[in-house]
N, C-alpha and C. Protein backbone atom coordinates (compact mmCIF):
# COMPACT_ATOMS: atom_id res chain seq x y z
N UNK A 1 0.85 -1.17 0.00
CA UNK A 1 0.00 0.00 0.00
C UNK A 1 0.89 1.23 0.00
N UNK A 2 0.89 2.09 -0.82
CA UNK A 2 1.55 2.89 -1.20
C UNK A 2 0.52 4.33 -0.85
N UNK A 3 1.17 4.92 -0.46
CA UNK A 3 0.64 6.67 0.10
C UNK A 3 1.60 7.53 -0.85
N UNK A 4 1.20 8.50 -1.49
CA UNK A 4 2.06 9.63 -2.22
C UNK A 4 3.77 9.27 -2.66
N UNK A 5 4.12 8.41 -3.00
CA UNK A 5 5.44 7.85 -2.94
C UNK A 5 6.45 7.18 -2.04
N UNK A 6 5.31 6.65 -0.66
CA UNK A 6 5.97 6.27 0.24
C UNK A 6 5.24 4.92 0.68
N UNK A 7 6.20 4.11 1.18
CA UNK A 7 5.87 3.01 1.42
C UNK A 7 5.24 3.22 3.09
N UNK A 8 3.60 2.85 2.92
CA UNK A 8 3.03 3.25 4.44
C UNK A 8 3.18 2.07 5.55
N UNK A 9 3.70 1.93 6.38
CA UNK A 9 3.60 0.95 7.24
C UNK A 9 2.27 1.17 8.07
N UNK A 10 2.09 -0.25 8.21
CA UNK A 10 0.82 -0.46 9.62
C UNK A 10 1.40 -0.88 10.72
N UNK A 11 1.37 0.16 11.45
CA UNK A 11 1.89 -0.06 12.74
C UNK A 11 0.61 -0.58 13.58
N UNK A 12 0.79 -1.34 14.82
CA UNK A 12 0.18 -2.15 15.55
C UNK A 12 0.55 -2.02 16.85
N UNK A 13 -0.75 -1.60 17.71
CA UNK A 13 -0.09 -1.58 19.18
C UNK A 13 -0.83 -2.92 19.73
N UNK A 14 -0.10 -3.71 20.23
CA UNK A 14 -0.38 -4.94 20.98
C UNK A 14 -1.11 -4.76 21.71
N UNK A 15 -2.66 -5.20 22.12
CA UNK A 15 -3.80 -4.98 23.21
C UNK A 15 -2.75 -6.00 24.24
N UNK A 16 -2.37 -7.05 24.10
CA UNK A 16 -1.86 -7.74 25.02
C UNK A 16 -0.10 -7.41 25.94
N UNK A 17 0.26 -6.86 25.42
CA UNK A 17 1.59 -6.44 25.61
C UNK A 17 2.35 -5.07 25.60
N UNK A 18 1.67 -4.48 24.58
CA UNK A 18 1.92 -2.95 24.53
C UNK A 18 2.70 -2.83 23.95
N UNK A 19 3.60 -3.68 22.81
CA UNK A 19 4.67 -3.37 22.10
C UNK A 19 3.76 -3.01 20.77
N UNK A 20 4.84 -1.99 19.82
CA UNK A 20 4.17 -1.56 18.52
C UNK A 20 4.84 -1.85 17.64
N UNK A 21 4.57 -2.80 16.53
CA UNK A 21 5.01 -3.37 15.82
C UNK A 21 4.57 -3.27 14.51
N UNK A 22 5.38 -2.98 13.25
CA UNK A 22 4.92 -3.20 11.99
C UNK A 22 4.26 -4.79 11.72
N UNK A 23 2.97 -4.19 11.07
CA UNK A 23 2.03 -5.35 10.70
C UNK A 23 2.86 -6.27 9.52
N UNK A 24 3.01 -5.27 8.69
CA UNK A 24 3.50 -5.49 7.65
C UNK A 24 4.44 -6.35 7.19
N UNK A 25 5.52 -6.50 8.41
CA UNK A 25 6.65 -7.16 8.73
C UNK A 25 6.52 -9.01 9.35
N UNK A 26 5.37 -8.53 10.58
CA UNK A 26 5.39 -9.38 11.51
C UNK A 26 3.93 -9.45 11.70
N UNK A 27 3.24 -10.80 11.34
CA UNK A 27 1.70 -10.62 11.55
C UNK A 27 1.27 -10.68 12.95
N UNK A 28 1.98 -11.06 13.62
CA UNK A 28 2.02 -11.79 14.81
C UNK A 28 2.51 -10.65 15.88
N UNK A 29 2.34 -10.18 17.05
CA UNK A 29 3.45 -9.27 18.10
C UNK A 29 4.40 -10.84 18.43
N UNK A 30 5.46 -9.75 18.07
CA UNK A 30 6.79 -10.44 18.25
C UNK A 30 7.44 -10.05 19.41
N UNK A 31 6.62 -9.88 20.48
CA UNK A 31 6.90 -10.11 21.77
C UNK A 31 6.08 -11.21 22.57
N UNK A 32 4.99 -11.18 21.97
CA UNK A 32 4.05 -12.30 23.03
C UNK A 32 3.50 -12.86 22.15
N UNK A 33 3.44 -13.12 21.08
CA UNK A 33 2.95 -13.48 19.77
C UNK A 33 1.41 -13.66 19.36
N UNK A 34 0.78 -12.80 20.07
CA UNK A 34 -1.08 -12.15 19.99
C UNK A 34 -1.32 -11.44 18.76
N UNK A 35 -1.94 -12.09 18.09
CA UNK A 35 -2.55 -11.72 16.79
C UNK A 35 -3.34 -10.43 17.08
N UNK A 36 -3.04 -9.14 16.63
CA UNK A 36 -3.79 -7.94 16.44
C UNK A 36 -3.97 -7.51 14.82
N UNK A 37 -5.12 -6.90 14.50
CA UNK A 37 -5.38 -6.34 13.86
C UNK A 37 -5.06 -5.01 13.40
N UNK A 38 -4.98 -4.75 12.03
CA UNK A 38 -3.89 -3.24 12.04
C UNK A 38 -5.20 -2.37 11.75
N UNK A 39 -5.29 -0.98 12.41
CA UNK A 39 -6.00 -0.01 12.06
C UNK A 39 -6.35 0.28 10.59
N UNK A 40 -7.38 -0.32 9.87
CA UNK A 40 -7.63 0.05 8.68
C UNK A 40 -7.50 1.66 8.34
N UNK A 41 -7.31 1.79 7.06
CA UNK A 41 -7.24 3.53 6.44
C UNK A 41 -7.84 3.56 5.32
N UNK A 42 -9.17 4.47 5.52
CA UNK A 42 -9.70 4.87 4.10
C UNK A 42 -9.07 5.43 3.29
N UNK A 43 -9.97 5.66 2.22
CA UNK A 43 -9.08 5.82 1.06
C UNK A 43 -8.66 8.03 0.97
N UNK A 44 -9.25 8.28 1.79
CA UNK A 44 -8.40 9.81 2.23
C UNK A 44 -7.57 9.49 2.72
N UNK A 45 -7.00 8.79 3.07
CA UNK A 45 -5.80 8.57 4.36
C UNK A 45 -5.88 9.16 5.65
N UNK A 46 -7.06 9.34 6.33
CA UNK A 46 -7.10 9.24 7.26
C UNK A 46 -7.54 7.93 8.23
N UNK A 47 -7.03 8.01 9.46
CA UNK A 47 -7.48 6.54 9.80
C UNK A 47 -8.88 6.54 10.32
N UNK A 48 -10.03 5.42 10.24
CA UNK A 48 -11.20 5.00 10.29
C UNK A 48 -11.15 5.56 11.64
N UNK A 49 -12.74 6.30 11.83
CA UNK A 49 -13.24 7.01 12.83
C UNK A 49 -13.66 6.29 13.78
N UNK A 50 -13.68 6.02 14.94
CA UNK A 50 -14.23 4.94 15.93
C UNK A 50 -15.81 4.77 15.70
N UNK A 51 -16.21 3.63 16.03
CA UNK A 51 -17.92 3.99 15.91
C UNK A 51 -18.30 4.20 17.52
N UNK A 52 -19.09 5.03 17.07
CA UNK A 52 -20.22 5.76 18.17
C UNK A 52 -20.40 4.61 19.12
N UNK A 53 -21.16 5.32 20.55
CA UNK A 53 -21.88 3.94 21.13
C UNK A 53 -23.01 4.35 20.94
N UNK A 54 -23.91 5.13 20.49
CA UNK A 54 -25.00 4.68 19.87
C UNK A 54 -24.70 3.97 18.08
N UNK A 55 -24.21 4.07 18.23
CA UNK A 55 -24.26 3.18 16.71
C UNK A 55 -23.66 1.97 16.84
N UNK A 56 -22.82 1.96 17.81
CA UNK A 56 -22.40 0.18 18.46
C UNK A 56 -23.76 -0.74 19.11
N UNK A 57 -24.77 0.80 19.95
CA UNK A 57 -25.61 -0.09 20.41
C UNK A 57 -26.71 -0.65 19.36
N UNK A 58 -27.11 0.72 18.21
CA UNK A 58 -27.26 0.06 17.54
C UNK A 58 -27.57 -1.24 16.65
N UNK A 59 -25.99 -1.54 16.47
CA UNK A 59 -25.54 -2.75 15.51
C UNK A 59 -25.98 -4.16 16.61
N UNK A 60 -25.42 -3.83 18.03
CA UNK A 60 -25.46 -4.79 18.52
C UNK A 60 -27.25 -5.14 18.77
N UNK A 61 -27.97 -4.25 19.19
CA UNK A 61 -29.30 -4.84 18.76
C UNK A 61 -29.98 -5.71 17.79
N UNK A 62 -29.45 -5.06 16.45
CA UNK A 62 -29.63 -6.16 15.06
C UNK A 62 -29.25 -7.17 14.72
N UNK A 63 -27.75 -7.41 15.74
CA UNK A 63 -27.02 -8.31 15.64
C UNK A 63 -27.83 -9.53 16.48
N UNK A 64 -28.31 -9.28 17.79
CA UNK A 64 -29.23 -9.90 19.02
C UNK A 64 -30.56 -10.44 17.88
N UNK A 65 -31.24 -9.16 17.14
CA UNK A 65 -32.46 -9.42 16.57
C UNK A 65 -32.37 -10.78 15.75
N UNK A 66 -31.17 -10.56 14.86
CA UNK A 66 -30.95 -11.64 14.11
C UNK A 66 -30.17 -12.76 14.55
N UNK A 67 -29.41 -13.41 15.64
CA UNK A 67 -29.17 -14.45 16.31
C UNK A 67 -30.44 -15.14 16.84
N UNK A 68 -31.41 -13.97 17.39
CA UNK A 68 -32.44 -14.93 17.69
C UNK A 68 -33.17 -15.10 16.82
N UNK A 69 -33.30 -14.57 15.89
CA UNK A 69 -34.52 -15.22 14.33
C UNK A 69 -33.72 -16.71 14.28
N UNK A 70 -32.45 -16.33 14.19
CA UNK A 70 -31.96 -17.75 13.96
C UNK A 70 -31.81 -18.89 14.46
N UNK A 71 -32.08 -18.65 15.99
CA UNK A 71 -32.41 -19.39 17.04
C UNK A 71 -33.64 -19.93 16.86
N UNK A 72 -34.29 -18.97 16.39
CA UNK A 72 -36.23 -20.02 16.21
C UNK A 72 -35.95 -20.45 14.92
N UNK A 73 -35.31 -20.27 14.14
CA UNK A 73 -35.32 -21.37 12.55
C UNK A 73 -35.01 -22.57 12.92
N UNK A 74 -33.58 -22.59 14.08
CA UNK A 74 -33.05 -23.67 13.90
C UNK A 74 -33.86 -24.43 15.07
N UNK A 75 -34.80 -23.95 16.14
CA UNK A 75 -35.44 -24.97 16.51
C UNK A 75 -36.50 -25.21 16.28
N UNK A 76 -37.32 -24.64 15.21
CA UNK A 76 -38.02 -25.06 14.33
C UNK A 76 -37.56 -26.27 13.55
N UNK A 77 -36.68 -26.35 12.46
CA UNK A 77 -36.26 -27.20 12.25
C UNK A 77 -35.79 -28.20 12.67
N UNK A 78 -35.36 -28.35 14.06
CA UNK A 78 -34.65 -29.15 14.85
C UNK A 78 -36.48 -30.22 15.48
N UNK A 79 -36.92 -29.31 15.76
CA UNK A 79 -38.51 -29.94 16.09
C UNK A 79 -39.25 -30.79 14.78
N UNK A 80 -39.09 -30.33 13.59
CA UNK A 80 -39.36 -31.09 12.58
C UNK A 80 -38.92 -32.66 12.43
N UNK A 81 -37.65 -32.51 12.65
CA UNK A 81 -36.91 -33.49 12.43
C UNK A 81 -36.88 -34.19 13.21
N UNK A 82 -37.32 -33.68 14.75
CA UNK A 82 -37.26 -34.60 15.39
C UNK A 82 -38.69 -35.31 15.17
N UNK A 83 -39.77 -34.39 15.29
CA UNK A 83 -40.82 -34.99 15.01
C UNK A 83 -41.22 -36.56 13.65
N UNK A 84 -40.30 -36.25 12.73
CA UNK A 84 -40.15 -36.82 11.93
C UNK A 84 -39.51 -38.31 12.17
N UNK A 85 -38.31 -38.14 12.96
CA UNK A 85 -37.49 -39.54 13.24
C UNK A 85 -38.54 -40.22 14.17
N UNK A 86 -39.52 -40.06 14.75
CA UNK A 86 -40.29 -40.22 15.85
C UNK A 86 -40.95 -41.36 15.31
N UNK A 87 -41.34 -40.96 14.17
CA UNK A 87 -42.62 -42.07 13.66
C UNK A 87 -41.91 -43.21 12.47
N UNK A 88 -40.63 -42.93 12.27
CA UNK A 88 -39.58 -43.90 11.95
C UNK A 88 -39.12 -44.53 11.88
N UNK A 89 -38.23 -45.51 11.48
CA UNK A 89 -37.66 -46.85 12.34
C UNK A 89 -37.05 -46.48 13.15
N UNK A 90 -36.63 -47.27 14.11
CA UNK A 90 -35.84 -46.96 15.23
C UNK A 90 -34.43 -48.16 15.20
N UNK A 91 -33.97 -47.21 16.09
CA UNK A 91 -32.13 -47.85 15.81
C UNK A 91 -32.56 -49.23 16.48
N UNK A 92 -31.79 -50.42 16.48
CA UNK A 92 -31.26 -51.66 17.50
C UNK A 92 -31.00 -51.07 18.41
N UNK A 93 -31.58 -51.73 19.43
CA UNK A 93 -31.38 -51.09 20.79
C UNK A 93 -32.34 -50.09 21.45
N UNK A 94 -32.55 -49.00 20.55
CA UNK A 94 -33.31 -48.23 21.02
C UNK A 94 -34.88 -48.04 21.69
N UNK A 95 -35.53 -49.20 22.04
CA UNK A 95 -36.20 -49.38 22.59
C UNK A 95 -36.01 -49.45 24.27
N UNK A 96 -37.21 -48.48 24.43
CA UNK A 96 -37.24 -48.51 26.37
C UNK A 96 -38.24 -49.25 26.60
């Protein structure tokens, strides 16, 4: 990734250790070896704005909304199926 004729490094501050390390170099902190993520940069070159906590709370609501839709699909489905093996053959053995 190239900035105005210069080669840009991603520097990385270790949440676990506190050392700052080129990403670029070393994916890893090469002190405690904790995988961090490098501060993305839009395409102004400035670095990405933190998100809000209303807009974290937000996301995380939709995020909740839709884990649990998905929670009733899958025991919907899970009830089908079971309902289904019910009236089935049954394994050897499986009689009580």
């Amino acid at each position: 990734m190239e900035v105005k004729g210069e080669i840009s490094m991603r520097m990385v501050h270790c949440e676990d250790c506190g050392k700052r390390y080129d990403y670029d170099v070393d994916g890893f902190c090469p002190r405690c070896g904790a995988f961090n993520q490098p501060v993305w940069v839009r395409s102004g070159g400035t670095a990405a704005a933190a998100e809000s906590p209303a807009a974290q709370q937000k996301r995380t609501g939709r995020l909740q909304r839709e884990l649990g839709e998905n929670l009733r699909q899958a025991e919907m489905a899970m009830g089908r199926l079971l309902k289904e093996q019910s009236h089935g053959r049954r394994l050897p053995g499986g009689d009580l």
